[in-house]
Protein backbone atom coordinates (compact mmCIF):
# COMPACT_ATOMS: atom_id res chain seq x y z
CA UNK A 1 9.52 -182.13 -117.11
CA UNK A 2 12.30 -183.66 -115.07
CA UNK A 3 14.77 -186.42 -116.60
CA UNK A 4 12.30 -188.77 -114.45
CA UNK A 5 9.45 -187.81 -115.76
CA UNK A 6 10.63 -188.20 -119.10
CA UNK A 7 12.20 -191.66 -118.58
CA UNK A 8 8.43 -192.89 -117.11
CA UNK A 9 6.56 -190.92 -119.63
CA UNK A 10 8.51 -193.15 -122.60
CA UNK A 11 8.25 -196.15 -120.90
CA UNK A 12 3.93 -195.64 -120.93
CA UNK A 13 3.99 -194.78 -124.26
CA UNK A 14 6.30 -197.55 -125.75
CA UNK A 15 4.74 -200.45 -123.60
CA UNK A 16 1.10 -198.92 -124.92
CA UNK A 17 1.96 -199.30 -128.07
CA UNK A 18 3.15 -202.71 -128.05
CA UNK A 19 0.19 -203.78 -126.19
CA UNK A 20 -2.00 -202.75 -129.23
CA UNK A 21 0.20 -204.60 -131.56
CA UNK A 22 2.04 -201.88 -132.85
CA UNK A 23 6.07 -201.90 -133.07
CA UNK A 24 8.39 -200.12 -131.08
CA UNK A 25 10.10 -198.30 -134.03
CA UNK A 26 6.39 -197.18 -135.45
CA UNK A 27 5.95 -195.60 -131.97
CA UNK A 28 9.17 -194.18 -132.22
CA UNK A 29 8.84 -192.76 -135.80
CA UNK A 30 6.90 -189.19 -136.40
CA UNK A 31 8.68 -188.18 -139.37
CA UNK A 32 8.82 -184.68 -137.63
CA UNK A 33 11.55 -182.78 -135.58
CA UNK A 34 14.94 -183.72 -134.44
CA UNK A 35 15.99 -185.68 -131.33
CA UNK A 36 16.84 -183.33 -128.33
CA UNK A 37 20.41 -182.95 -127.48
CA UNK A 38 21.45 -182.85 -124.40
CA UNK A 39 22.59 -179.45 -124.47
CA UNK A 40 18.88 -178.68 -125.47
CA UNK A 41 17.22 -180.41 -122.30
CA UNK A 42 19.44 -178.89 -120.03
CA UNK A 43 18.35 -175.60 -121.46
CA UNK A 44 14.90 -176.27 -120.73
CA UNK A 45 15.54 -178.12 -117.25
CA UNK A 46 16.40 -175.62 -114.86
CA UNK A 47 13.59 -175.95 -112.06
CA UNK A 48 14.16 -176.27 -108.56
CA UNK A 49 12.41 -179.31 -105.93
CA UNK A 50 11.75 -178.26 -102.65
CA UNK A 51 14.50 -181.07 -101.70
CA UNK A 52 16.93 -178.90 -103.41
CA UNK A 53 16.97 -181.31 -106.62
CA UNK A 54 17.99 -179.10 -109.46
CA UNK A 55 20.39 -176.54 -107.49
CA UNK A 56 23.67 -175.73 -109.22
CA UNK A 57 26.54 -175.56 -107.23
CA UNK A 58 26.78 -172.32 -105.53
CA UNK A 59 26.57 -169.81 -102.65
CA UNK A 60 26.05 -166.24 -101.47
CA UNK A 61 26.22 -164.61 -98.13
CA UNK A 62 22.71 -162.30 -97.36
CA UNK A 63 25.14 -159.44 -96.85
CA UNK A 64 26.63 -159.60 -100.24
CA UNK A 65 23.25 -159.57 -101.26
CA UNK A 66 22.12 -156.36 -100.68
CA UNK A 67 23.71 -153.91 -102.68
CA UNK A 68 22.57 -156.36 -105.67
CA UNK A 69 19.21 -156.21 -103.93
CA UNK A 70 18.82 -152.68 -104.75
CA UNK A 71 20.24 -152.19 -107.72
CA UNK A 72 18.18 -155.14 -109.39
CA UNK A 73 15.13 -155.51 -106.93
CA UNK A 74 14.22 -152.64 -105.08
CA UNK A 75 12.71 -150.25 -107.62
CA UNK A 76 9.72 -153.09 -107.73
CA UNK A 77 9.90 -154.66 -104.59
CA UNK A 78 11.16 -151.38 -102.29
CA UNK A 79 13.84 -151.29 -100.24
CA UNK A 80 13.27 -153.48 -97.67
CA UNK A 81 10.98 -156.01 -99.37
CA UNK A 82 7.74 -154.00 -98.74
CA UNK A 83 6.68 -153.37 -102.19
CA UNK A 84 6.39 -150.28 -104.91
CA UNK A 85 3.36 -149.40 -105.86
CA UNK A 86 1.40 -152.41 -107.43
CA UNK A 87 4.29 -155.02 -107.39
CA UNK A 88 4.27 -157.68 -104.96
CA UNK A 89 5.94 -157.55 -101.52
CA UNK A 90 8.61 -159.54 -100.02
CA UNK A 91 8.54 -159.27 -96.61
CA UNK A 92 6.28 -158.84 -93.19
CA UNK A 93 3.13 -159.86 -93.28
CA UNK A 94 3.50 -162.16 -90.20
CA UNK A 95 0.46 -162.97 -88.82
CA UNK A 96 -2.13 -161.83 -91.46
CA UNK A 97 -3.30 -164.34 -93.44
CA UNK A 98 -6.31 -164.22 -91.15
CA UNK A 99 -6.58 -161.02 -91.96
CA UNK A 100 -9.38 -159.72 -94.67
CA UNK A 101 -6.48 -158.85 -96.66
CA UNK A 102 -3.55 -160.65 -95.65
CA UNK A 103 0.02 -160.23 -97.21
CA UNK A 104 1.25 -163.04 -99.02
CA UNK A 105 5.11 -162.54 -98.40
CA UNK A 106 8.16 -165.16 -98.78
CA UNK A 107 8.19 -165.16 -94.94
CA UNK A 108 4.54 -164.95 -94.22
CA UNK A 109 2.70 -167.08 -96.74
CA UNK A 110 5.53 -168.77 -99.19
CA UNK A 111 6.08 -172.56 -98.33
CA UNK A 112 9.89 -173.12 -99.73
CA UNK A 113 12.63 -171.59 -100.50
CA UNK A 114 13.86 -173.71 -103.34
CA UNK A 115 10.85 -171.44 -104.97
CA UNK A 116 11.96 -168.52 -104.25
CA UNK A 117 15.47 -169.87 -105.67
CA UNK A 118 14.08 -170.89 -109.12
CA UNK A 119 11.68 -167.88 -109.50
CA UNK A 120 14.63 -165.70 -109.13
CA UNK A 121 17.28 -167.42 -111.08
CA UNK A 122 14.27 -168.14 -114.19
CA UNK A 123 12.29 -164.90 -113.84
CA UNK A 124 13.98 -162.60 -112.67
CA UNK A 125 14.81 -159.21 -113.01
CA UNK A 126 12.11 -158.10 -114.62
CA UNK A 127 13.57 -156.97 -117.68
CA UNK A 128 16.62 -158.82 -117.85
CA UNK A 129 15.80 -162.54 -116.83
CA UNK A 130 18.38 -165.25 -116.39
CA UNK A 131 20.36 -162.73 -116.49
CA UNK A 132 22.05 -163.33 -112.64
CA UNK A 133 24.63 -165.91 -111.66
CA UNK A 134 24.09 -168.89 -110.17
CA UNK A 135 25.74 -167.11 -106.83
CA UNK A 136 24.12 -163.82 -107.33
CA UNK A 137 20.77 -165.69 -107.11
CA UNK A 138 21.86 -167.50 -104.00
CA UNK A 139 22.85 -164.23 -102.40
CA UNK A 140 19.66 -162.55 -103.58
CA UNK A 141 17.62 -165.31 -101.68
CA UNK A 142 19.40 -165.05 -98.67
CA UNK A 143 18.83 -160.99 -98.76
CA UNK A 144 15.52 -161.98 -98.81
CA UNK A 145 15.21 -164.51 -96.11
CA UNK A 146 17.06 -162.14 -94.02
CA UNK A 147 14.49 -159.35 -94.78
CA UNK A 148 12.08 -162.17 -93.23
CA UNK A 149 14.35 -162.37 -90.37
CA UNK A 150 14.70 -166.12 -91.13
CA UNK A 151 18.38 -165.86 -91.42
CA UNK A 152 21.21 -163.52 -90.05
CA UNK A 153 23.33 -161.20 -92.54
CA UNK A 154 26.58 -163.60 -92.04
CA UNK A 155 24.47 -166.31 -92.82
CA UNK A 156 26.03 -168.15 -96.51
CA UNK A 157 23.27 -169.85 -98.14
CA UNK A 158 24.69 -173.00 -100.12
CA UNK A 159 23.28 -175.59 -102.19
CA UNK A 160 23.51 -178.19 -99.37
CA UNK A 161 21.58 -175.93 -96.61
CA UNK A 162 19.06 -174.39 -98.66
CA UNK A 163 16.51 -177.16 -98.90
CA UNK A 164 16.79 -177.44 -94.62
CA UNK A 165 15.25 -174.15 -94.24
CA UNK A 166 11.79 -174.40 -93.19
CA UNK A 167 9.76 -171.81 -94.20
CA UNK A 168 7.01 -170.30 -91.21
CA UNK A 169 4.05 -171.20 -93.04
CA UNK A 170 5.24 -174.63 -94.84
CA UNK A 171 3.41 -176.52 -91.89
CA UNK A 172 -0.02 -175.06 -93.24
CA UNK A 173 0.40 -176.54 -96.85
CA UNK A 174 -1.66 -179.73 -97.08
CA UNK A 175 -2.20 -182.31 -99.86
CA UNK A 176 -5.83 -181.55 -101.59
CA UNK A 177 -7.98 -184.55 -100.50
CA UNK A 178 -10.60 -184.31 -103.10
CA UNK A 179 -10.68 -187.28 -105.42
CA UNK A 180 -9.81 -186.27 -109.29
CA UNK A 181 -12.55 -186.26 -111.51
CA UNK A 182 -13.08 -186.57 -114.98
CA UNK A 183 -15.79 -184.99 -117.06
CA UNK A 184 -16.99 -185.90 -120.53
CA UNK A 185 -16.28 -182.56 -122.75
CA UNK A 186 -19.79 -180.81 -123.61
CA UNK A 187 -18.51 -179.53 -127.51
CA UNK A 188 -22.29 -178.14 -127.52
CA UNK A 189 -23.18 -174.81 -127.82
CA UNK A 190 -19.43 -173.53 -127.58
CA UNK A 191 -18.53 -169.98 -127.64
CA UNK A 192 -17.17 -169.16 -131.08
CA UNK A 193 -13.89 -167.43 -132.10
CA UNK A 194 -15.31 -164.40 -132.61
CA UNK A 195 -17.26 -164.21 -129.69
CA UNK A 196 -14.48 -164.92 -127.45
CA UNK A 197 -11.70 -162.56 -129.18
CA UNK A 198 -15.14 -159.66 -128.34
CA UNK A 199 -15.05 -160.25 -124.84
CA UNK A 200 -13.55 -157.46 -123.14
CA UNK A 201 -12.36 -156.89 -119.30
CA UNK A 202 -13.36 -153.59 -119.22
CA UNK A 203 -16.92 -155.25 -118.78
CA UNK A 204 -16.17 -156.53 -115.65
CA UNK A 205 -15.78 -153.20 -114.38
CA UNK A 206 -12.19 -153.35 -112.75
CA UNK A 207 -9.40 -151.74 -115.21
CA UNK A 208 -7.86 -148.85 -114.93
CA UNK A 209 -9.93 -147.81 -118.06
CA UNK A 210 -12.99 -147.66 -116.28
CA UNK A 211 -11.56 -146.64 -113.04
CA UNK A 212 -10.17 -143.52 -115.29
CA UNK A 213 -13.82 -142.94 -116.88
CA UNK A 214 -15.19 -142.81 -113.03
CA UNK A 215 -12.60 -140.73 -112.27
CA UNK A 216 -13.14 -138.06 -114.67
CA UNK A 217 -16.99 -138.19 -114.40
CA UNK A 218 -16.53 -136.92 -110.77
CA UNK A 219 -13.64 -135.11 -111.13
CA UNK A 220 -14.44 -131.44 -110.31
CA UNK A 221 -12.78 -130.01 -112.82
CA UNK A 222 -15.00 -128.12 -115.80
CA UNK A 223 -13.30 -129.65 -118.37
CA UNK A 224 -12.85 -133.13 -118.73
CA UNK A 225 -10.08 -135.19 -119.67
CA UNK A 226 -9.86 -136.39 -123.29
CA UNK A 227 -10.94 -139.83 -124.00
CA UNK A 228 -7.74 -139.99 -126.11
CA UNK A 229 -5.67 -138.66 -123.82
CA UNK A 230 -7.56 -141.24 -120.77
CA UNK A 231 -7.03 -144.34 -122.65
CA UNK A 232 -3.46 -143.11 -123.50
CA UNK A 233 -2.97 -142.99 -119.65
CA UNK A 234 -4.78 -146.42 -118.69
CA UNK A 235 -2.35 -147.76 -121.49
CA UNK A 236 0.98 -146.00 -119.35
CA UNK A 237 -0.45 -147.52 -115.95
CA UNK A 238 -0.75 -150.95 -117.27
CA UNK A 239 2.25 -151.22 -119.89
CA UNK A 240 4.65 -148.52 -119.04
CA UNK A 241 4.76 -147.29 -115.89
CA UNK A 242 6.56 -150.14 -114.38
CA UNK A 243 9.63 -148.57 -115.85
CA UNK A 244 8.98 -145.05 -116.79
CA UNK A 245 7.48 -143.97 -113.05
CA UNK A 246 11.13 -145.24 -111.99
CA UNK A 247 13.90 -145.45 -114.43
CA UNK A 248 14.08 -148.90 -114.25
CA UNK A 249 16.63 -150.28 -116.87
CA UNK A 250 17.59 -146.31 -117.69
CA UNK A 251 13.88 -145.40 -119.12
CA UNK A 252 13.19 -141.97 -119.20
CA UNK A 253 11.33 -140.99 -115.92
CA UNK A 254 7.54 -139.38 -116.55
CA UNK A 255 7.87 -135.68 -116.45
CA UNK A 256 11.84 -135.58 -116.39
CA UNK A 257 11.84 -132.85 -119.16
CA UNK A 258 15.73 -133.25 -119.28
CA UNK A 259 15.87 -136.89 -120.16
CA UNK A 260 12.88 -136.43 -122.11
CA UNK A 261 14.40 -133.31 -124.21
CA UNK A 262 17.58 -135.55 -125.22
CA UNK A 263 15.32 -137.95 -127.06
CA UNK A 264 13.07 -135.63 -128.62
CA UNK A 265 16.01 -134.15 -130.06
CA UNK A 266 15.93 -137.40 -132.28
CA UNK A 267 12.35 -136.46 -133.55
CA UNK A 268 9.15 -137.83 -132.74
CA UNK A 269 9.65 -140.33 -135.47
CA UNK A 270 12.46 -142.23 -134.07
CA UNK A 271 10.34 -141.91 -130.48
CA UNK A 272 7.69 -143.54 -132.35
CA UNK A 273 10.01 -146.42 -133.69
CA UNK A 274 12.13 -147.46 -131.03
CA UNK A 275 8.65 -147.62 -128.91
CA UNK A 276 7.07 -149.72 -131.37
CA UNK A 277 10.51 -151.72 -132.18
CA UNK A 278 12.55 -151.63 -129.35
CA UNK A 279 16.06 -150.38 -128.67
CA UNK A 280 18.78 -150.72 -127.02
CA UNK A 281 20.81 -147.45 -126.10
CA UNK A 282 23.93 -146.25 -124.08
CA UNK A 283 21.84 -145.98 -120.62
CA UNK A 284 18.87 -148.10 -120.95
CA UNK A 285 17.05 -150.96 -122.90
CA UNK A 286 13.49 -150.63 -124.49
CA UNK A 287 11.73 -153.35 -124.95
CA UNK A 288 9.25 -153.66 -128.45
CA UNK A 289 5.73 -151.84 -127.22
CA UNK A 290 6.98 -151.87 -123.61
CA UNK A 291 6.55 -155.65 -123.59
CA UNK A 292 2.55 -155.81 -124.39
CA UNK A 293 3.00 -157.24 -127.93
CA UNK A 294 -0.94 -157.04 -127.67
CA UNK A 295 -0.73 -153.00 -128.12
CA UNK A 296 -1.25 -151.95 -131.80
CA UNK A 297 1.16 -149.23 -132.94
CA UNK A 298 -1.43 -146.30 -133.13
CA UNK A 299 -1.30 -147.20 -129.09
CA UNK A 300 1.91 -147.91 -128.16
CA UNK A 301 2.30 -143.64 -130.44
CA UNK A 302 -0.43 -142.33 -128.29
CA UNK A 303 1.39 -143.12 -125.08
CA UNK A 304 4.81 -142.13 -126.05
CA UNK A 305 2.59 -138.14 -127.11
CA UNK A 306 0.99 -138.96 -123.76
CA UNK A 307 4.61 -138.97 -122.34
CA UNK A 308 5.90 -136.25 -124.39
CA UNK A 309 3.20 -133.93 -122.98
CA UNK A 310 3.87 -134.75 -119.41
CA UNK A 311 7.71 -133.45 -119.93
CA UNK A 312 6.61 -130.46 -121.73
């Protein structure tokens, strides 16, 4: 919430509570927390308006960009913007988003660039966000626009010119025109805790789980894979394999028995800790169950024998 927002926000609540008779320092008074230093809110208020509101001071040529391009973007996002795998890509894409399936790229679908600006600078990389300089980001979004061919590699992408760059498909963004509404909550009939913690995706017939259980049901092969050693996999496709097909952040590639041999030489025991803990070593930084807090340990140990196998 902007400084603006705030300001109004205060204003509503402090001239509400006068209207019903009540004083401004019992509005004021909770009895809980600590004012916000400035410090604080500055912390927190780091997004980007499409009129550039919010941009730090900076710049960064789209040429200067690109070695930082591949050493922080490109094992995700490919070389040149066209994607890895499941991650999203960055460029082409002109002209389909008539298309059955069209691609959704910054220079094809995205509507600003102050977007692409503050998803960079507050997400991104994947592993290691907020982690760029304010000029590294700028020069990463001008990599990108040039990708688009929106820009030319001498191009320097400030502050100032930033929020003038109009994206191809910005035009085709329109207000929605349907009036709010406001329903009356039902509270009848609701689905309880338990019921709702039970409800599983796999039911819906699209993760890799299943995918894996059609896979091996058809699979020609006499003997079957493992359901241990299937849901093992499904778990390495959705939590792990962003980094371990890769190397991204210095993980031990699938199947590289030489990387893999060094840390075994620690003992499967230590494999099984830093996995479930995290670590941070000389080449490379684990994160606690690969990121997916939601994996319980006997998981995240299944994956890492799962991994162990494959560089056998």
């Amino acid at each position: 919430m902007r400084k603006e927002a705030r300001s109004v926000w205060f204003i509503f609540v402090l001239t509400a509570g006068l209207s019903c008779g009540i004083s401004a320092s019992e509005v004021l008074k909770f009895d809980i927390g600590q004012p916000a230093s400035l410090v604080q809110i500055e912390g927190w208020d780091i997004d980007v308006r499409p009129d550039g509101l919010g941009l730090p001071v900076g710049s960064g040529k789209a040429l200067s960009g690109e070695d930082l391009y591949e050493e922080k973007c490109a094992s995700c996002h490919g070389s040149f913007g066209e994607g890895e795998g499941r991650w999203p890509k960055l460029a082409g894409g002109f002209g389909t988003l008539s298309d059955v399936r069209p691609e959704k790229t910054v220079g094809s679908y995205w509507p600003y660039v102050s977007t692409l600006w503050d998803y960079i600078h507050r997400a991104m990389p994947f592993l290691q966000p907020q982690s760029l300089t304010d000029d590294e980001v700028y020069s990463l979004t001008a990599y990108i626009l040039f990708l688009n061919d929106l820009i030319d590699e001498d191009f320097v992408l400030t502050h100032k010119n930033l929020p003038t760059i109009v994206l191809p498909n910005q035009p085709h963004f329109v207000n929605d025109p349907r009036p709010d509404v406001h329903n009356t909550r039902c509270m009848v009939d609701c689905i309880s805790a338990d019921s709702n913690l039970a409800w599983d995706t796999a039911n819906l017939d699209v993760t890799p789980k299943v995918t894996l259980k059609k896979m091996s049901d058809n699979n020609d092969s006499k003997t079957a894979m493992p359901s241990a050693q299937a849901v093992a996999l499904s778990t390495y496709v959705q939590s792990c394999a962003v980094c371990h097909d890769a190397g991204l952040s210095g993980s031990p590639i699938l199947g590289d028995k030489k990387a893999w041999g060094v840390r075994l030489e620690l003992g499967i025991t230590s494999l099984y800790e830093h996995a479930i803990n995290g670590y941070l070593g000389t080449s490379g930084y684990m994160p606690a169950k690969g990121g997916n807090s939601s994996l319980s340990d006997p998981e995240v140990k299944a994956v890492v024998d799962y991994m162990v196998m494959m560089a056998r």
